[in-house]
C-alpha atoms as a PDB file:
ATOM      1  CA  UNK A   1      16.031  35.934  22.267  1.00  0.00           C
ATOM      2  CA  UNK A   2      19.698  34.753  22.976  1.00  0.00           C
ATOM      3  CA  UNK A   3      21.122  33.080  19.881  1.00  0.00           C
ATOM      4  CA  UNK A   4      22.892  30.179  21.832  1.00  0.00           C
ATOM      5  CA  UNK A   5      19.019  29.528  23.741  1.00  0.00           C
ATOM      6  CA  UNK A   6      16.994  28.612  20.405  1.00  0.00           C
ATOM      7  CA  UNK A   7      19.146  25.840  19.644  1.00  0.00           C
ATOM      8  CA  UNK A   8      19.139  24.798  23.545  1.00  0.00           C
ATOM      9  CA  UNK A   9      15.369  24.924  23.640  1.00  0.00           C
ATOM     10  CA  UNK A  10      14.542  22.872  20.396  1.00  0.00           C
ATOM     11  CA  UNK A  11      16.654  20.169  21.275  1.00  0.00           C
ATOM     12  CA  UNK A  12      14.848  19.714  24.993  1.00  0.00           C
ATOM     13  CA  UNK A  13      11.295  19.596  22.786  1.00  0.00           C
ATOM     14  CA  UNK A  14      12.724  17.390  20.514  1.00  0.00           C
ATOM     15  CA  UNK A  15      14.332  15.297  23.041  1.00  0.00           C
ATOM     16  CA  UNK A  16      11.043  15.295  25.482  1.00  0.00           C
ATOM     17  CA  UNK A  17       8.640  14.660  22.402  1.00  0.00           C
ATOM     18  CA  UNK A  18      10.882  11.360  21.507  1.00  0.00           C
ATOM     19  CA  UNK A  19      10.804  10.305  25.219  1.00  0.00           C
ATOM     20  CA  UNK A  20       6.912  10.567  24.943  1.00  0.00           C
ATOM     21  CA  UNK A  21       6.752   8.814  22.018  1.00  0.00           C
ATOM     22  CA  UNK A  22       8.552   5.800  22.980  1.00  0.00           C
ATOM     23  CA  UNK A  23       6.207   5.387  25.647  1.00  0.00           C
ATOM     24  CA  UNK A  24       3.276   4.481  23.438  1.00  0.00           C
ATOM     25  CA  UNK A  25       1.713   1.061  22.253  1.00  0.00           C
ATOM     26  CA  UNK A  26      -1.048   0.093  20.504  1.00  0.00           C
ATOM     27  CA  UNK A  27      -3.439  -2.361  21.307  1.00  0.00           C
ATOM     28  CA  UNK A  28      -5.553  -5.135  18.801  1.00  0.00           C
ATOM     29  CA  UNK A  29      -6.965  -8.349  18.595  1.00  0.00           C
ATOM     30  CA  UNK A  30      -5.632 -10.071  15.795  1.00  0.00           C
ATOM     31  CA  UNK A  31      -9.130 -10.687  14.234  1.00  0.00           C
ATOM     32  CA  UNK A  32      -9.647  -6.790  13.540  1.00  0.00           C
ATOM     33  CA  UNK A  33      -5.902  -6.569  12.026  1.00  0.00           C
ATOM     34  CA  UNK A  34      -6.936  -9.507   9.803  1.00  0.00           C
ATOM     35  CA  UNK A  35     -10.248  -8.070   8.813  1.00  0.00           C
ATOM     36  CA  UNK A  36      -8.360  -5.005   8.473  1.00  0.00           C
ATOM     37  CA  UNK A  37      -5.840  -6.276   6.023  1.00  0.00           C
ATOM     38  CA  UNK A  38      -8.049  -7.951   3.976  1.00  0.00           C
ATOM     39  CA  UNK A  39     -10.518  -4.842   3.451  1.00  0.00           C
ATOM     40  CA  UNK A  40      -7.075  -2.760   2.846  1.00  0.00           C
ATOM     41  CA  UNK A  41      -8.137  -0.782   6.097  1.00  0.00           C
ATOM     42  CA  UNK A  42      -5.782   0.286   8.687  1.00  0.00           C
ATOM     43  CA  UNK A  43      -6.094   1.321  12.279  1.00  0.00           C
ATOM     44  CA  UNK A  44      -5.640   5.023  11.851  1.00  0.00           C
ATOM     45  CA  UNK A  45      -4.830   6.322  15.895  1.00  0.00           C
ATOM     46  CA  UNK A  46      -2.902   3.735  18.464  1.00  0.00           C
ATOM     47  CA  UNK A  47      -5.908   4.794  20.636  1.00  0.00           C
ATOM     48  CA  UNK A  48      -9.388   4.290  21.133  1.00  0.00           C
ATOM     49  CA  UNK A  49     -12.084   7.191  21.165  1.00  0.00           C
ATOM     50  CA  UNK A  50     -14.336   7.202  24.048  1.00  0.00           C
ATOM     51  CA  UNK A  51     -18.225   8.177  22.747  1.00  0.00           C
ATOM     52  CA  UNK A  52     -19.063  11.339  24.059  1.00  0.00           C
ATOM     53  CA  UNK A  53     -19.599  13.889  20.800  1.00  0.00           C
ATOM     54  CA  UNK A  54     -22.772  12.065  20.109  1.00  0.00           C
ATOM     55  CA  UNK A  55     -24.864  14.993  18.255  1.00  0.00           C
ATOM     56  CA  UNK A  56     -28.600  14.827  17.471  1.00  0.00           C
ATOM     57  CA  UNK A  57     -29.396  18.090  15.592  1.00  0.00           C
ATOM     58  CA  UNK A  58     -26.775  17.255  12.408  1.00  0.00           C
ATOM     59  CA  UNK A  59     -29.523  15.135  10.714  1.00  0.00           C
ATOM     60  CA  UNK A  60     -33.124  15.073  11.167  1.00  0.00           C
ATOM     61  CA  UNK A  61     -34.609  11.602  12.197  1.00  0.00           C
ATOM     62  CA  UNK A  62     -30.281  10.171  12.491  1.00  0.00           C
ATOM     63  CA  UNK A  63     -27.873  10.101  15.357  1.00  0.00           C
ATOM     64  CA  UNK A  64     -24.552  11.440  14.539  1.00  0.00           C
ATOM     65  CA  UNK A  65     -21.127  10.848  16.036  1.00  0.00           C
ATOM     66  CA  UNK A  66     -18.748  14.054  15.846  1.00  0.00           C
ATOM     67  CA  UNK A  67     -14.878  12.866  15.713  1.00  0.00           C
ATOM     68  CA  UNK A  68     -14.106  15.987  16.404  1.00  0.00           C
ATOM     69  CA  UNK A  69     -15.817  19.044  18.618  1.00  0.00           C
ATOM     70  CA  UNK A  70     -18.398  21.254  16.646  1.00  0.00           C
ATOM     71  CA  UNK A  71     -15.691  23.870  16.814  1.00  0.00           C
ATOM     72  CA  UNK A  72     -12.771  22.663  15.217  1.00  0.00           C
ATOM     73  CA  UNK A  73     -11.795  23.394  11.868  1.00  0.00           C
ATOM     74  CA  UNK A  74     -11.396  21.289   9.029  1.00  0.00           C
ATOM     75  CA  UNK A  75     -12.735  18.374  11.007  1.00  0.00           C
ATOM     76  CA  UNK A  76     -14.045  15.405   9.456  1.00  0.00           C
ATOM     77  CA  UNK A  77     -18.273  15.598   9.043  1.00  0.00           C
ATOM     78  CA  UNK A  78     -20.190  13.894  11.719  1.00  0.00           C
ATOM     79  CA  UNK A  79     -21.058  10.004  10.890  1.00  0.00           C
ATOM     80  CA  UNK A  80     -24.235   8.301  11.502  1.00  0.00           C
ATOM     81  CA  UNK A  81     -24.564   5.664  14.400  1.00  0.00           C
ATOM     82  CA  UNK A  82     -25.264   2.080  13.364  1.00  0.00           C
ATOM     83  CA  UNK A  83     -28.470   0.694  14.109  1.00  0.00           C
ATOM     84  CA  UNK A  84     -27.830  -1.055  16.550  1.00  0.00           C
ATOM     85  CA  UNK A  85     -25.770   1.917  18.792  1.00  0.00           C
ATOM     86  CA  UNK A  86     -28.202   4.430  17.949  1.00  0.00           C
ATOM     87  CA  UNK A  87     -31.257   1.999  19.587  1.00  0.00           C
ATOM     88  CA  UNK A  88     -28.828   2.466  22.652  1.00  0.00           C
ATOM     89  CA  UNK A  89     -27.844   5.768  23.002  1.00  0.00           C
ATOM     90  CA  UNK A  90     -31.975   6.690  22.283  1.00  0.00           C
ATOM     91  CA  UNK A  91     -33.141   4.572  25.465  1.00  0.00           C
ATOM     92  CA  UNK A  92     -30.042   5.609  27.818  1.00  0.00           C
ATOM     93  CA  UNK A  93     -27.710   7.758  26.469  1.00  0.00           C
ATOM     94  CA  UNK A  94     -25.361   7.929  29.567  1.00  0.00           C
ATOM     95  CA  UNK A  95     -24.884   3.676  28.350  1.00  0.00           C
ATOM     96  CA  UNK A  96     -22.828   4.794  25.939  1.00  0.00           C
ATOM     97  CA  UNK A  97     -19.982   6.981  28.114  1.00  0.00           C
ATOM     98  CA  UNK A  98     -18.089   3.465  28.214  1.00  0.00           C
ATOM     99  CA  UNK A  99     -18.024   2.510  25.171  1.00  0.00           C
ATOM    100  CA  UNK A 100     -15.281   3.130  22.741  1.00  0.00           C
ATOM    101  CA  UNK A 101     -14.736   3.846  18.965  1.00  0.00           C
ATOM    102  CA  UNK A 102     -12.187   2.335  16.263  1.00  0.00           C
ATOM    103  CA  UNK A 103     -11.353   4.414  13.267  1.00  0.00           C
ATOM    104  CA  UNK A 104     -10.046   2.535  10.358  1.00  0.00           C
ATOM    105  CA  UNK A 105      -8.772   4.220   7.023  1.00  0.00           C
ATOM    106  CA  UNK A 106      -7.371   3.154   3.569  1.00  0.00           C
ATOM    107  CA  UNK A 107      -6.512   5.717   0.951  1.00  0.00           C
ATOM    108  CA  UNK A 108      -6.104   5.134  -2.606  1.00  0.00           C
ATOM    109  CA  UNK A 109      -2.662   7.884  -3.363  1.00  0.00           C
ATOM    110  CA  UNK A 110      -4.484   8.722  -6.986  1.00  0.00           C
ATOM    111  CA  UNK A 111      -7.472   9.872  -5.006  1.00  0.00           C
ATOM    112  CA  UNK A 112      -8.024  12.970  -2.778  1.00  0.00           C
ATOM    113  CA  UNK A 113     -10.393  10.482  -0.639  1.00  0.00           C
ATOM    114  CA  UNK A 114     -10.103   8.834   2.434  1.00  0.00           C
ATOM    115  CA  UNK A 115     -12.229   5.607   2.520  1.00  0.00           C
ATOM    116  CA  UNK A 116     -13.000   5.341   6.580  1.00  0.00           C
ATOM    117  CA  UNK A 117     -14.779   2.932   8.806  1.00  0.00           C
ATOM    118  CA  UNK A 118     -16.132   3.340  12.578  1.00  0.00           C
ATOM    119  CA  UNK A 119     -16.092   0.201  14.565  1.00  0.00           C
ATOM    120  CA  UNK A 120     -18.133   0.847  17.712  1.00  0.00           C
ATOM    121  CA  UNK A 121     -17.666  -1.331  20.561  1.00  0.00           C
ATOM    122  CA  UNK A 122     -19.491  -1.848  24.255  1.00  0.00           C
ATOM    123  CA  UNK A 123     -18.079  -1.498  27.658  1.00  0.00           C
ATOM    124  CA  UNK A 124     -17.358  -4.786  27.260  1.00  0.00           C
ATOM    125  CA  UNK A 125     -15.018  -4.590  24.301  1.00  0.00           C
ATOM    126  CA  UNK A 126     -17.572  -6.688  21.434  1.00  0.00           C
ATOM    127  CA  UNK A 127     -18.287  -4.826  18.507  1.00  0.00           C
ATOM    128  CA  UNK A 128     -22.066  -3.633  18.403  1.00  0.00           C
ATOM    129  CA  UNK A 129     -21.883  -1.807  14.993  1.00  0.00           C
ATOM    130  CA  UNK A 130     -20.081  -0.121  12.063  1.00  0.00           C
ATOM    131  CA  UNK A 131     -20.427   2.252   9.765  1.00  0.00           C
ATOM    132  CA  UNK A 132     -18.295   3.559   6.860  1.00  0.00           C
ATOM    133  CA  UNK A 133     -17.963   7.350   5.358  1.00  0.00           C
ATOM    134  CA  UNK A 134     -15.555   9.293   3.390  1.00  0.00           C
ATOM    135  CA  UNK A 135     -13.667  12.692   4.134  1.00  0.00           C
ATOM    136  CA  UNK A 136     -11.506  14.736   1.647  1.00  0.00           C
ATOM    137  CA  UNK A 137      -7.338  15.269   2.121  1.00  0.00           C
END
């Protein structure tokens, strides 16, 4: 490769990826960034996972949520549905392809840890359940 067309070409990514960036918000109510704060949690993506990993062979007699496909490496483990979502998805699982899932995180920096908590929320946008588990950094 050219010398002069490395430089050229890392400055266009750089220059598109900022462009891209700007672009992006992130949406809350100001309830969940209160009960956020005060837990020490914080919202860790500006968006909102739809539910469609839902995985029933991970744990016998549980429904699991994958945050990531059963592929990927060093993905987080699956977490179990609340109650309440779980009741849902068992009756009519195609309910759930609207609904959408919040991941909140706090980390203590003297711990390899990551304290995490799934808020899972109807078509509708109320919450219907949480659930908290743990992954390693």
């Amino acid at each position: 490769m050219k010398t002069w067309l490395k430089p050229v070409l890392c400055a266009g990514i750089l220059a598109g990826g900022s462009m891209a960036i700007n672009d992006m918000n992130v949406q809350a109510s100001s309830y969940q960034m209160a009960a956020s704060e005060e837990e020490g949690y914080h919202l860790s993506t500006a968006e909102s996972f739809k539910i469609e990993n839902v995985d029933t062979e991970s744990v016998v007699g549980k429904i699991m949520y994958r945050l990531a496909p059963a592929d990927a490496v060093d993905a987080p483990a699956p977490i179990e549905l609340p109650n309440a979502v779980a009741q849902t998805f068992v009756t009519n699982p195609d309910a759930l392809a609207n609904w959408e899932v919040k991941i909140f995180v706090k980390q203590d920096p003297s711990r390899p840890v990551v304290d995490a908590k799934a808020e899972f929320y109807n078509a509708a946008g109320e919450l219907q359940g949480t659930t908290t588990f743990f992954y390693y950094v």
